[in-house]
N, C-alpha and C. Protein backbone atom coordinates (compact mmCIF):
# COMPACT_ATOMS: atom_id res chain seq x y z
N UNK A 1 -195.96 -62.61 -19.74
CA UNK A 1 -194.87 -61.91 -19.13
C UNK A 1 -195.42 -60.83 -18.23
N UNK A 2 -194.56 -60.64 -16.53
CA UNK A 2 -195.29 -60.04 -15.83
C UNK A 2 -194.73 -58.14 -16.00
N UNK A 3 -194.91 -57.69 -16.41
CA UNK A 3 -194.18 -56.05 -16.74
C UNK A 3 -194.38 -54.88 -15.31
N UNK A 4 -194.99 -55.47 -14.68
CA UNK A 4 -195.38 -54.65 -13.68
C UNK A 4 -194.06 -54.67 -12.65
N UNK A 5 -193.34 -55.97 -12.90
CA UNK A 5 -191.72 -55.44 -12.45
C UNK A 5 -190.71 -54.36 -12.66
N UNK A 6 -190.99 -54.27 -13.75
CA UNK A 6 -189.97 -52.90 -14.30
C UNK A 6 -191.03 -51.37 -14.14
N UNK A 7 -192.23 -51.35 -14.13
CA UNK A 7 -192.77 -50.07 -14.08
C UNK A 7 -193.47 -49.98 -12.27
N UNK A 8 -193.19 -50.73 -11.41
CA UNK A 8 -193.21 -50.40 -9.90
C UNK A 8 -192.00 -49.96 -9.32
N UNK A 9 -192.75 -48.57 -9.06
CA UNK A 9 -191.80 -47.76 -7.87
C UNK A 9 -192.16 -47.89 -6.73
N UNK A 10 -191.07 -47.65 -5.96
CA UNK A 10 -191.02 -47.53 -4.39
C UNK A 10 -190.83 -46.01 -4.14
N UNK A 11 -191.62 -45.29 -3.36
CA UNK A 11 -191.47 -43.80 -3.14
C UNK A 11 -191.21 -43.66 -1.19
N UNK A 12 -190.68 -43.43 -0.80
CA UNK A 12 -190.83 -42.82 0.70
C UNK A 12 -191.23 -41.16 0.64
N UNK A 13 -191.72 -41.19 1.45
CA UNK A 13 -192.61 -40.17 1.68
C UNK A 13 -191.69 -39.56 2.99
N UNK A 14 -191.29 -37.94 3.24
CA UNK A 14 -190.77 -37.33 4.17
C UNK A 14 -191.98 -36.72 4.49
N UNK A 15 -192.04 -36.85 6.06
CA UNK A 15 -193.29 -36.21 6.70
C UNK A 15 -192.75 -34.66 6.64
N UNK A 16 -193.25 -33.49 6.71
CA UNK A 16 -192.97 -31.83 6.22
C UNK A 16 -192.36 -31.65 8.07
N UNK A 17 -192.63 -32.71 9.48
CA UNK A 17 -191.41 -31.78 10.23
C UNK A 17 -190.38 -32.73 10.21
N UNK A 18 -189.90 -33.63 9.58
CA UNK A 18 -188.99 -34.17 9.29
C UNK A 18 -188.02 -33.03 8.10
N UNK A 19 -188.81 -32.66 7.17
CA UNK A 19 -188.19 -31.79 6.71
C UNK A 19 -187.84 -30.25 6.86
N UNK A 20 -188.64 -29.21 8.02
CA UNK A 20 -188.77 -28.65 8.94
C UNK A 20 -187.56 -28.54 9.69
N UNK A 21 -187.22 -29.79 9.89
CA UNK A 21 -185.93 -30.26 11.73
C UNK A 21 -184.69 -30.48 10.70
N UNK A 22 -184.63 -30.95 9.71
CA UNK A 22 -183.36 -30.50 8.66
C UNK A 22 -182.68 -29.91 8.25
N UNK A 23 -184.11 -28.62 8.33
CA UNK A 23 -184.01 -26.91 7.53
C UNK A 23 -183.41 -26.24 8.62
N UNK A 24 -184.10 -26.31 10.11
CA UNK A 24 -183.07 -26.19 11.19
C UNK A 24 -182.26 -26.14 11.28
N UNK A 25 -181.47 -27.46 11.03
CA UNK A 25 -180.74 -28.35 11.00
C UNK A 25 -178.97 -27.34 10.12
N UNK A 26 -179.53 -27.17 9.43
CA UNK A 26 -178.79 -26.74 7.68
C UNK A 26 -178.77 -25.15 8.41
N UNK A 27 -179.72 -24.73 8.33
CA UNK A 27 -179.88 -23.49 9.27
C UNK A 27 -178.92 -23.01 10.20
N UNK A 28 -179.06 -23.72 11.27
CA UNK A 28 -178.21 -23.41 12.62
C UNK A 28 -176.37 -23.59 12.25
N UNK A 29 -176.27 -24.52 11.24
CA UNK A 29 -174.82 -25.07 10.58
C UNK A 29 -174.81 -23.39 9.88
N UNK A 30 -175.04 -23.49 9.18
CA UNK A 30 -174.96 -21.80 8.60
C UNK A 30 -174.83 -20.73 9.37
N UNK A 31 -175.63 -20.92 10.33
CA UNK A 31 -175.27 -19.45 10.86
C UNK A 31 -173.87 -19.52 12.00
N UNK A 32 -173.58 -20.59 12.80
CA UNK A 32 -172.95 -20.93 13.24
C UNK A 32 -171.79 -21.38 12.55
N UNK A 33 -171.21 -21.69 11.66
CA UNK A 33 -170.24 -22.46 11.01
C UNK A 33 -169.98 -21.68 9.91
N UNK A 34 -170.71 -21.49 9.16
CA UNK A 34 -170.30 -20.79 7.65
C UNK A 34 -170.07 -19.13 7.83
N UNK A 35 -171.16 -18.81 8.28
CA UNK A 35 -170.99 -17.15 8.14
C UNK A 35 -169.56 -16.81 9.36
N UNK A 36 -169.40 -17.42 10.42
CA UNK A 36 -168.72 -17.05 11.19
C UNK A 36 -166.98 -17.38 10.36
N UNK A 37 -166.92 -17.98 9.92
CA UNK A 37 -166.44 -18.99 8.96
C UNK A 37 -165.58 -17.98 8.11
N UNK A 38 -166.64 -17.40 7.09
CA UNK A 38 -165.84 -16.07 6.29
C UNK A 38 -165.34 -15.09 6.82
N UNK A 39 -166.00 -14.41 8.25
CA UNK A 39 -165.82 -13.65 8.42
C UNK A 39 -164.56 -13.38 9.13
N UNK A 40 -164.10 -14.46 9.74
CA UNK A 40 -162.88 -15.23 10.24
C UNK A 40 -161.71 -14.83 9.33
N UNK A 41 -162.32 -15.82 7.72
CA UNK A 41 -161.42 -15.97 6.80
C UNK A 41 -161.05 -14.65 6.44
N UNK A 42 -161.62 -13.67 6.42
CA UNK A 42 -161.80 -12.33 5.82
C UNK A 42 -161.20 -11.37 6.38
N UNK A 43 -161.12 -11.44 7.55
CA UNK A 43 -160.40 -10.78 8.68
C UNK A 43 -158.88 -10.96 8.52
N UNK A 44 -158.36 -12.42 8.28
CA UNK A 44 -157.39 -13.09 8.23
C UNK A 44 -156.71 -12.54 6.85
N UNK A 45 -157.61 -12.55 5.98
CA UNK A 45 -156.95 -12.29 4.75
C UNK A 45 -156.16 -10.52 4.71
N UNK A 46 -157.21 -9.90 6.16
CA UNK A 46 -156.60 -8.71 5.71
C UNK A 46 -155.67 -8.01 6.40
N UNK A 47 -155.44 -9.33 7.58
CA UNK A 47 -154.28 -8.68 8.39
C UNK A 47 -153.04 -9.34 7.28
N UNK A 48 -153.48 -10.33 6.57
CA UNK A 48 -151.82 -10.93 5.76
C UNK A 48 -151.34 -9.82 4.43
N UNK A 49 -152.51 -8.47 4.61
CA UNK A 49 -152.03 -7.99 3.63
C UNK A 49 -152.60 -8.40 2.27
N UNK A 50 -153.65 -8.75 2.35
CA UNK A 50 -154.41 -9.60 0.87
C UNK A 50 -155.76 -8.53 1.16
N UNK A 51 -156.37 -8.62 -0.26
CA UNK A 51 -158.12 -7.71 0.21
C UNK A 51 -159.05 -9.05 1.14
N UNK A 52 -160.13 -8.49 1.63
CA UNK A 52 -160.79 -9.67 2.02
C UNK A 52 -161.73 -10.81 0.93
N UNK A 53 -162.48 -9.99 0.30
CA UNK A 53 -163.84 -10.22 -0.18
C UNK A 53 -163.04 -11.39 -1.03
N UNK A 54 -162.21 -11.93 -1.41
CA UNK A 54 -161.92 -13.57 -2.10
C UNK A 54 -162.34 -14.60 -0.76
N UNK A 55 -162.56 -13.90 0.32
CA UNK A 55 -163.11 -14.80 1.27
C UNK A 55 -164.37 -15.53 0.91
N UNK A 56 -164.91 -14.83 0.31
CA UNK A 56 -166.79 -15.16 -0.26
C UNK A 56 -166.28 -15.99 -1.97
N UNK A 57 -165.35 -16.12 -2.51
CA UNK A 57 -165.44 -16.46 -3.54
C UNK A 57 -164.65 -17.92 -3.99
N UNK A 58 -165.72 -18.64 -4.18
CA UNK A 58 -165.28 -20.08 -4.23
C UNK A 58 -164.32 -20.14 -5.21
N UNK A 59 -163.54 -21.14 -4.68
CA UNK A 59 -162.27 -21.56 -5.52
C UNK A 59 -160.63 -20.49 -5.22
N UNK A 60 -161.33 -19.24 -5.48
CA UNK A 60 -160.45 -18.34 -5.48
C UNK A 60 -159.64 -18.20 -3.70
N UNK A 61 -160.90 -18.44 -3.40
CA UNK A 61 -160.09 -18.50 -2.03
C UNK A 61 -159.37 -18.79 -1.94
N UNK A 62 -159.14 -20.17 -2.19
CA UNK A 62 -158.40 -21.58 -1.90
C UNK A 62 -157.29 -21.09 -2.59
N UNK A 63 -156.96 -20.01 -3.33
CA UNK A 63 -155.76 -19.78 -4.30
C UNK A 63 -155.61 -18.67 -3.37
N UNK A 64 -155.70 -17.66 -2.71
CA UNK A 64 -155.54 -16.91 -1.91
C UNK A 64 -154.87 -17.73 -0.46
N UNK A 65 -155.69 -18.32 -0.34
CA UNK A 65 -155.30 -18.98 1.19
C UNK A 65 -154.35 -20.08 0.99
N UNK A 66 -153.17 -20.47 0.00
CA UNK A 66 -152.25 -21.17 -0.47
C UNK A 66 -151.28 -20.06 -0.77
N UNK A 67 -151.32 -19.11 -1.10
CA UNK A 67 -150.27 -18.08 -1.37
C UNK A 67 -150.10 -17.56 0.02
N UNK A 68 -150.81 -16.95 1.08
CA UNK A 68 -150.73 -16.36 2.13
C UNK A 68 -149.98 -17.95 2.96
N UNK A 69 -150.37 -19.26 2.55
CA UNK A 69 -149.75 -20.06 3.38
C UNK A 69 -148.35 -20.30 2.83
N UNK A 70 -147.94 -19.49 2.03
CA UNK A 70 -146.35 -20.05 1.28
C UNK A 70 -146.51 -21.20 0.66
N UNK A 71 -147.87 -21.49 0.24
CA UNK A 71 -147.31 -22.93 -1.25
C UNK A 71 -147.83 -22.64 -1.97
N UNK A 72 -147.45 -23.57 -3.36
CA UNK A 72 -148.22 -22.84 -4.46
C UNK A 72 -149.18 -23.24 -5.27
N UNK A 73 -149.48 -22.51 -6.27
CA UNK A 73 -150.48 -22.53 -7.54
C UNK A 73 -151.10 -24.37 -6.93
N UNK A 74 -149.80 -25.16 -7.06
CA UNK A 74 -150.12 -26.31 -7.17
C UNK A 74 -150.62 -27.16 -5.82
N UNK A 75 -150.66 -26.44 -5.34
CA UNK A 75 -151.18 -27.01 -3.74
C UNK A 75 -152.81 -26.03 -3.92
N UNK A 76 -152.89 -25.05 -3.93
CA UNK A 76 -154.32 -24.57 -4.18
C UNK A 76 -155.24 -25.64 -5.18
N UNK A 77 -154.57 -25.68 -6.52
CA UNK A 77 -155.59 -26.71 -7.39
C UNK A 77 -155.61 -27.58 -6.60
N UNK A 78 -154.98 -28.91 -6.17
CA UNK A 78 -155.24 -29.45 -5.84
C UNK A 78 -156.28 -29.94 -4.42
N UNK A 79 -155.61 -28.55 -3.47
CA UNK A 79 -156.64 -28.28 -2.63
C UNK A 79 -158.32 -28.59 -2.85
N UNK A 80 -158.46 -27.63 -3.94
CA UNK A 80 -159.50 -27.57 -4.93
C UNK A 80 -160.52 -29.41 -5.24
N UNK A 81 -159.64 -30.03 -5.55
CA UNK A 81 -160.01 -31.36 -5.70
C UNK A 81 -159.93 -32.22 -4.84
N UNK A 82 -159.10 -32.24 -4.23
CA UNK A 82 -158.53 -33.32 -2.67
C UNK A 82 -159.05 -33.26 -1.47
N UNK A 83 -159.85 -33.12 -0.88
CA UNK A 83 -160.11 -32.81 0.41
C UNK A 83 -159.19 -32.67 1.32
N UNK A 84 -158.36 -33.54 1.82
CA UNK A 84 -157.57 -33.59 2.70
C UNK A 84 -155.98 -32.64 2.19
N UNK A 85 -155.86 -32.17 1.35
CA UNK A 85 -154.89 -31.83 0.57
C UNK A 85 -155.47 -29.80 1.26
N UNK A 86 -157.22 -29.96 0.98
CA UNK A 86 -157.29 -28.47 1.49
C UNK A 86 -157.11 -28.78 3.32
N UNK A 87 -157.17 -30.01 3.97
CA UNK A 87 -157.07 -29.30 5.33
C UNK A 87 -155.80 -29.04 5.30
N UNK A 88 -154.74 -29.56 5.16
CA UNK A 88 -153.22 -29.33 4.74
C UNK A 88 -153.22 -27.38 4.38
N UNK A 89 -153.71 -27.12 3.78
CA UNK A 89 -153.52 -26.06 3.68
C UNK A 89 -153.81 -25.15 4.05
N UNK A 90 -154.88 -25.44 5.09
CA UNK A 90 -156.07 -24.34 6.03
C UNK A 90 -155.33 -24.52 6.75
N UNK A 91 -154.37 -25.80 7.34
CA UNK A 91 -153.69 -26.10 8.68
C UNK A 91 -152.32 -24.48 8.22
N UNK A 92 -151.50 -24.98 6.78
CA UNK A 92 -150.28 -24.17 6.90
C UNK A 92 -151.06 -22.50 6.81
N UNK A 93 -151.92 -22.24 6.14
CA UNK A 93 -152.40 -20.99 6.44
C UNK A 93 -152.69 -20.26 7.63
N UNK A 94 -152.76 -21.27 8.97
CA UNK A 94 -153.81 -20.65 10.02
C UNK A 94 -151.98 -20.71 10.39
N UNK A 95 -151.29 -21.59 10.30
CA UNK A 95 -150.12 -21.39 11.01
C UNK A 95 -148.98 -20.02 10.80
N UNK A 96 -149.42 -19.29 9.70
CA UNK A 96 -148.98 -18.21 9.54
C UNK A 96 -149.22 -17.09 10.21
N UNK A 97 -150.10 -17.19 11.16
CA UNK A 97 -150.35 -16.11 12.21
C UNK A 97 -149.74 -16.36 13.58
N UNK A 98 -149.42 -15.86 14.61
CA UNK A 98 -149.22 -16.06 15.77
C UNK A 98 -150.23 -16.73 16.51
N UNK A 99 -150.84 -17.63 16.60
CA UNK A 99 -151.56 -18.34 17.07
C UNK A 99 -151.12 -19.91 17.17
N UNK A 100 -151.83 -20.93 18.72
CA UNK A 100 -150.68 -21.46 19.03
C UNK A 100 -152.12 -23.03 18.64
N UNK A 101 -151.69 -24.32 18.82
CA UNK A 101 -152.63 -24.86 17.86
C UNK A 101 -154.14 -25.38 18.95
N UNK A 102 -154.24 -24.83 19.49
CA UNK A 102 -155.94 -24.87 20.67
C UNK A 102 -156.28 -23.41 19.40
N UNK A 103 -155.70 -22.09 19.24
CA UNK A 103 -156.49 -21.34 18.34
C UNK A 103 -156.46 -21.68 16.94
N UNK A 104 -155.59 -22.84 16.20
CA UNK A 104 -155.64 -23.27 15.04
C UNK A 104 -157.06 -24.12 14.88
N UNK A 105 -157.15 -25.23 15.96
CA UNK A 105 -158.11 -26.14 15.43
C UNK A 105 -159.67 -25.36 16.44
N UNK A 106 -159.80 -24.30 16.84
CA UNK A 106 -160.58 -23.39 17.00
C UNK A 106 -161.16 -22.74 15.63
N UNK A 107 -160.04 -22.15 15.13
CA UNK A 107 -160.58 -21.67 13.56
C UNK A 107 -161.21 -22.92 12.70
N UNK A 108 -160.75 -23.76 13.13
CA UNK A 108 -160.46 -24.80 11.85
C UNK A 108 -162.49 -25.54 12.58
N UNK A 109 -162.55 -25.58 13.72
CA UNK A 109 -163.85 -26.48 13.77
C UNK A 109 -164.88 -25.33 14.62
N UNK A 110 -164.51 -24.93 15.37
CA UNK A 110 -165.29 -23.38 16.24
C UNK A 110 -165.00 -21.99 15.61
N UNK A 111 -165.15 -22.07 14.53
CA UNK A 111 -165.19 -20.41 13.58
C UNK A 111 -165.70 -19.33 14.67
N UNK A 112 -166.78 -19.80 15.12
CA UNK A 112 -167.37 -18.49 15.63
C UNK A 112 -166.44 -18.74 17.28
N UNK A 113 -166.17 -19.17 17.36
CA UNK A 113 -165.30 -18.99 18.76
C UNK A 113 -163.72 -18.01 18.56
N UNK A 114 -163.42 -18.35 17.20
CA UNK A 114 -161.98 -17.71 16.38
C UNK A 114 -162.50 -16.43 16.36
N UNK A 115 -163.82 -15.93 15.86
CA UNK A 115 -163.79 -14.42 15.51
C UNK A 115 -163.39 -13.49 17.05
N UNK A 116 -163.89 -13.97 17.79
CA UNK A 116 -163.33 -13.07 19.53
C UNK A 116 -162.14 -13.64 19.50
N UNK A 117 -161.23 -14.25 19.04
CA UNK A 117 -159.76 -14.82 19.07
C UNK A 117 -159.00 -13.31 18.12
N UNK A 118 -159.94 -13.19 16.82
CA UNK A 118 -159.19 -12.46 16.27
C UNK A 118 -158.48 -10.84 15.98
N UNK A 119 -158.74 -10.42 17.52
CA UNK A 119 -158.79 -9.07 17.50
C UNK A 119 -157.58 -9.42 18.20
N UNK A 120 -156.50 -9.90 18.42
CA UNK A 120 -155.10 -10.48 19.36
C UNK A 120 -153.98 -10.82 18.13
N UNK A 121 -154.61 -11.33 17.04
CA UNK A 121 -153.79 -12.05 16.25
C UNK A 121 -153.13 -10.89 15.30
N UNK A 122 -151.68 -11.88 14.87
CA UNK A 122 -151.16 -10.71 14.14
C UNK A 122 -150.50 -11.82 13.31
N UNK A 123 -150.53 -11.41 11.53
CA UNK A 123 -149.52 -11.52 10.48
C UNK A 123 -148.14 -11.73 10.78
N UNK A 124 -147.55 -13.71 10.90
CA UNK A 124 -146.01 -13.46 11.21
C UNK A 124 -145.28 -13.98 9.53
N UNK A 125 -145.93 -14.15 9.04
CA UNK A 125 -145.48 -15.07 8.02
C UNK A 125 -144.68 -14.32 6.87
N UNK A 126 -144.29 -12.71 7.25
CA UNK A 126 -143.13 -12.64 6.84
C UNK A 126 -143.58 -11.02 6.58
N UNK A 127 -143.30 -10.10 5.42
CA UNK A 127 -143.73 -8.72 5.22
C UNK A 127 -144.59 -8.96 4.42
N UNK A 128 -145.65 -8.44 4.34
CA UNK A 128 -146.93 -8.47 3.52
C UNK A 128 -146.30 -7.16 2.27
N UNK A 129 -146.94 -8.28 1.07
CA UNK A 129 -145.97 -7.48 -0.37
C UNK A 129 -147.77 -6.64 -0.33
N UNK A 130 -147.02 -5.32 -0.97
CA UNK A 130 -148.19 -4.39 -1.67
C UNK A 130 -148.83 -4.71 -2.88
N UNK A 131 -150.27 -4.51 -2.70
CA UNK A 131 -151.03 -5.11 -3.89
C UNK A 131 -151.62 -3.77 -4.69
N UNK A 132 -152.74 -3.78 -5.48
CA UNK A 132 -153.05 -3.13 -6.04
C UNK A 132 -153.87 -2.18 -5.09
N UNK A 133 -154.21 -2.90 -4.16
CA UNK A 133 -155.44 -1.90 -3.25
C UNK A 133 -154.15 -0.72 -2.64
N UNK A 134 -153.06 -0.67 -2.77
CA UNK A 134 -152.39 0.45 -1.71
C UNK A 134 -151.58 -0.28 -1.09
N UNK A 135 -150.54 0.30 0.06
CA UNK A 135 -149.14 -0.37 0.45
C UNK A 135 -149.84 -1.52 1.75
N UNK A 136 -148.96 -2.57 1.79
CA UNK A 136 -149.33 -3.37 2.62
C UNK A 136 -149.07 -2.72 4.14
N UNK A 137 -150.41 -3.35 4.92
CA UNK A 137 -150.55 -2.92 6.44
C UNK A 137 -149.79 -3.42 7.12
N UNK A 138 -149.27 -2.97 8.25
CA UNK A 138 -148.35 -4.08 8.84
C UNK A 138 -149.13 -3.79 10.15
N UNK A 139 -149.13 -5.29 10.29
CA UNK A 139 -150.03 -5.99 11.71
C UNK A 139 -151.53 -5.11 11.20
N UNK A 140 -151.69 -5.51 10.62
CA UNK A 140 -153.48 -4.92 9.76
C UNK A 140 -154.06 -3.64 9.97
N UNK A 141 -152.45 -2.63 10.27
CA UNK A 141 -152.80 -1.38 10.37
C UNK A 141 -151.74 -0.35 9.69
N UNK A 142 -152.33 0.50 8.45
CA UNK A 142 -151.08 1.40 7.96
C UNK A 142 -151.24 2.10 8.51
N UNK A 143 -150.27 3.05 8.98
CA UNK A 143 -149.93 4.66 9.32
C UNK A 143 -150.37 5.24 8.43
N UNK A 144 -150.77 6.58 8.24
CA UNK A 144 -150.99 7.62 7.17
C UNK A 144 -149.39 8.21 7.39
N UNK A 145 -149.25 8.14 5.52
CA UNK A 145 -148.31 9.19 5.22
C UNK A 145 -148.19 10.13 5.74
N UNK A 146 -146.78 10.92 6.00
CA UNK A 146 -146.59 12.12 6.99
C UNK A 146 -146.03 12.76 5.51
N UNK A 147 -146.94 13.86 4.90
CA UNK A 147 -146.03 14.09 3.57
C UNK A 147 -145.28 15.69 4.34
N UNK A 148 -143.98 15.91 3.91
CA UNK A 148 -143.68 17.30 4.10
C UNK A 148 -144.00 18.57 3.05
N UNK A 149 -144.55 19.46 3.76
CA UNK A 149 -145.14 20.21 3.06
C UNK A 149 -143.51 21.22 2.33
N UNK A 150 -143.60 21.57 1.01
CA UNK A 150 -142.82 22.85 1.43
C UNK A 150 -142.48 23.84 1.88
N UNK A 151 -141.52 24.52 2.19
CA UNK A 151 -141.27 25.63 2.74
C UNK A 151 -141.90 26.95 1.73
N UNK A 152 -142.75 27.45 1.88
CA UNK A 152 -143.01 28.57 0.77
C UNK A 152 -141.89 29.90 0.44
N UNK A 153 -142.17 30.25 -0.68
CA UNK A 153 -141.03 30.91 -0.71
C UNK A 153 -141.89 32.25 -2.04
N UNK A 154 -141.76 33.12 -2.12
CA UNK A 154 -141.76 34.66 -2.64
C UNK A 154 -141.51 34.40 -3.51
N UNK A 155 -142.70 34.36 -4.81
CA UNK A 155 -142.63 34.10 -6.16
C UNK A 155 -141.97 35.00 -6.82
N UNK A 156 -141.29 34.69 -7.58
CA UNK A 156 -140.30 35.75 -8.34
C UNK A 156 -141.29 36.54 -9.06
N UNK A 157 -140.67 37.98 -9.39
CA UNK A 157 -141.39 38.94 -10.47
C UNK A 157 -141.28 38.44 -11.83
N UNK A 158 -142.07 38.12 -12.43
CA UNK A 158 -141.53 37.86 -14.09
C UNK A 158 -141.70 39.39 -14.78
N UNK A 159 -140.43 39.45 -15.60
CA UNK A 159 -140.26 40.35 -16.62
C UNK A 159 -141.59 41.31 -17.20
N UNK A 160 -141.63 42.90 -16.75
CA UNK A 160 -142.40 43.44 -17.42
C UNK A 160 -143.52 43.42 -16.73
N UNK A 161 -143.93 42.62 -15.97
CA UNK A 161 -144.85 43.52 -15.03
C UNK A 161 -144.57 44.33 -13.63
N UNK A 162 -146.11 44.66 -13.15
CA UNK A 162 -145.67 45.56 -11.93
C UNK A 162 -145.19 45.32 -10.46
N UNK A 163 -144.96 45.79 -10.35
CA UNK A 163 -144.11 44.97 -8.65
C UNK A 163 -145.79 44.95 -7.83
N UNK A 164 -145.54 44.58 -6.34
CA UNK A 164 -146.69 44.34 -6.11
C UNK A 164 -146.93 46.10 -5.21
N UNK A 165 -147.94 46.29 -5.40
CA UNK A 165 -148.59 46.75 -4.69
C UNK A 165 -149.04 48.18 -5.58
N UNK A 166 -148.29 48.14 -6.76
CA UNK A 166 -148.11 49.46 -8.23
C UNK A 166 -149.32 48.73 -8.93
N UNK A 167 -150.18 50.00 -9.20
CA UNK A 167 -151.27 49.59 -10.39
C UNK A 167 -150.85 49.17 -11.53
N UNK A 168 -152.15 48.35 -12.30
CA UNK A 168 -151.71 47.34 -13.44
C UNK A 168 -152.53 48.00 -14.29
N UNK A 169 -152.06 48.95 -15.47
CA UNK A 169 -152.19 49.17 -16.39
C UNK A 169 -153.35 48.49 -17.18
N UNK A 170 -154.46 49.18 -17.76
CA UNK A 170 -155.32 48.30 -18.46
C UNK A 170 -155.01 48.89 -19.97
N UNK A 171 -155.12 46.82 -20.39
CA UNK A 171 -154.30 47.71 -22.39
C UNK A 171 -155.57 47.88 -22.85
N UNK A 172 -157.03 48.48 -22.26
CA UNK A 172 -157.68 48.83 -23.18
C UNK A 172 -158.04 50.61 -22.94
N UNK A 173 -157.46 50.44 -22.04
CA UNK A 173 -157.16 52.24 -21.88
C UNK A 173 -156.37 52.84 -22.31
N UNK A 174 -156.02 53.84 -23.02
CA UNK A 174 -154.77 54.59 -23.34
C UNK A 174 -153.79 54.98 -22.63
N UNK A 175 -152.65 54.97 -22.44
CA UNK A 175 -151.43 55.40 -21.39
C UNK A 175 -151.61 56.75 -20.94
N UNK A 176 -151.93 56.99 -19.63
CA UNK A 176 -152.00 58.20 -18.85
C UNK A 176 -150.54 58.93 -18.88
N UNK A 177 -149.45 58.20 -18.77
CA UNK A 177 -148.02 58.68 -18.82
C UNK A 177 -147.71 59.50 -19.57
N UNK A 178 -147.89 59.23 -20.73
CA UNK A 178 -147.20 59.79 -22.27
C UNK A 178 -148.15 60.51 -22.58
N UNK A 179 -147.11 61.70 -23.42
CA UNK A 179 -148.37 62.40 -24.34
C UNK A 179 -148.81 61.78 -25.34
N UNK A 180 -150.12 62.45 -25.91
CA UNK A 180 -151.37 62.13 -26.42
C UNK A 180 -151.91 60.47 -26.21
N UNK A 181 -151.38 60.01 -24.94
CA UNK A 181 -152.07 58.55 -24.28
C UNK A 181 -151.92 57.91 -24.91
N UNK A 182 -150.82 57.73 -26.05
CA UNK A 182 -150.46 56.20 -26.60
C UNK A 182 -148.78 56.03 -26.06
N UNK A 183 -148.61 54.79 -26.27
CA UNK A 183 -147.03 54.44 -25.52
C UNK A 183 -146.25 55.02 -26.87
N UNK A 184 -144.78 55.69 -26.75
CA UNK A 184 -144.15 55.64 -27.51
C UNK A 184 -143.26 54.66 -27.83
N UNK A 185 -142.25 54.86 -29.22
CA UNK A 185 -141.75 53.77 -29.52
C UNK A 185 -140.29 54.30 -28.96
């Protein structure tokens, strides 16, 4: 019996700039596509009134960017698993901004072309509810509170002491007033 069938491998060998022109490759996709990508997403998240940084966090995103698109819980999971179920939802998310669809499928395949898009865009998808970070921005900018100050007003005298500008008695001195310097009864 010949055994040398079952214990022969076949190996290919990658020459190192074959693997080199890959790393590139993976490289240039990253810096171009991904980072531009979040920073997009991140931006986006914070004109809708959401924090950004779920931009960087897998999965969660996708539950972020389903609520800001008006569907729910159950369109994110599935997002999650479906592929085509998340472009569906990157599509209704990007459509929640004022942007017309040359800047949708811009975000969606030219990220880094969207980030100079996104200093124009504004939150239409309805009033951004307040979260824990503080009241929601509208169009990705709050006003500072205008608080009114009060009107001040002349603290009342309380009972038993001296009006202002009359010396204040020290109780470890004896009463100058009265004879022999103790108060009478």
């Amino acid at each position: 019996m010949d055994d040398t069938y079952y214990t022969t491998t076949t190996t290919t060998q990658v020459s190192p700039e074959t693997q080199a022109a890959i790393g590139i490759v993976y490289l240039v996709l990253f810096v171009f596509f991904a980072i531009p990508s979040i920073i997009a997403t991140w931006q986006l998240y914070k004109k809708a009134g959401k924090p950004g940084w779920p931009a960087i966090v897998p999965f969660y995103n996708t539950i972020v960017m389903s609520d800001i698109a008006k569907l729910g819980i159950g369109w994110a999971i599935a997002a999650i698993f479906v592929p085509f179920v998340g472009i569906y939802v990157l599509v209704k998310f990007v459509q929640q901004y004022d942007w017309g669809m040359g800047k949708i499928l811009a975000y969606i395949f030219l990220p880094i072309v969207a980030l100079f898009m996104l200093k124009n865009v504004n939150y239409k998808g309805g009033a951004p509810e307040a979260t824990a970070y503080g009241p929601a921005p509208v169009n990705g900018y709050q006003q500072p509170q205008q608080t009114a100050s009060p009107q001040y007003t002349q603290p009342t005298q309380p009972v038993g002491t001296p009006a202002p500008g009359q010396p204040v008695q020290d109780v470890n001195q004896p009463n100058q007033n009265t004879p022999g310097g103790y108060p009478q009864a």
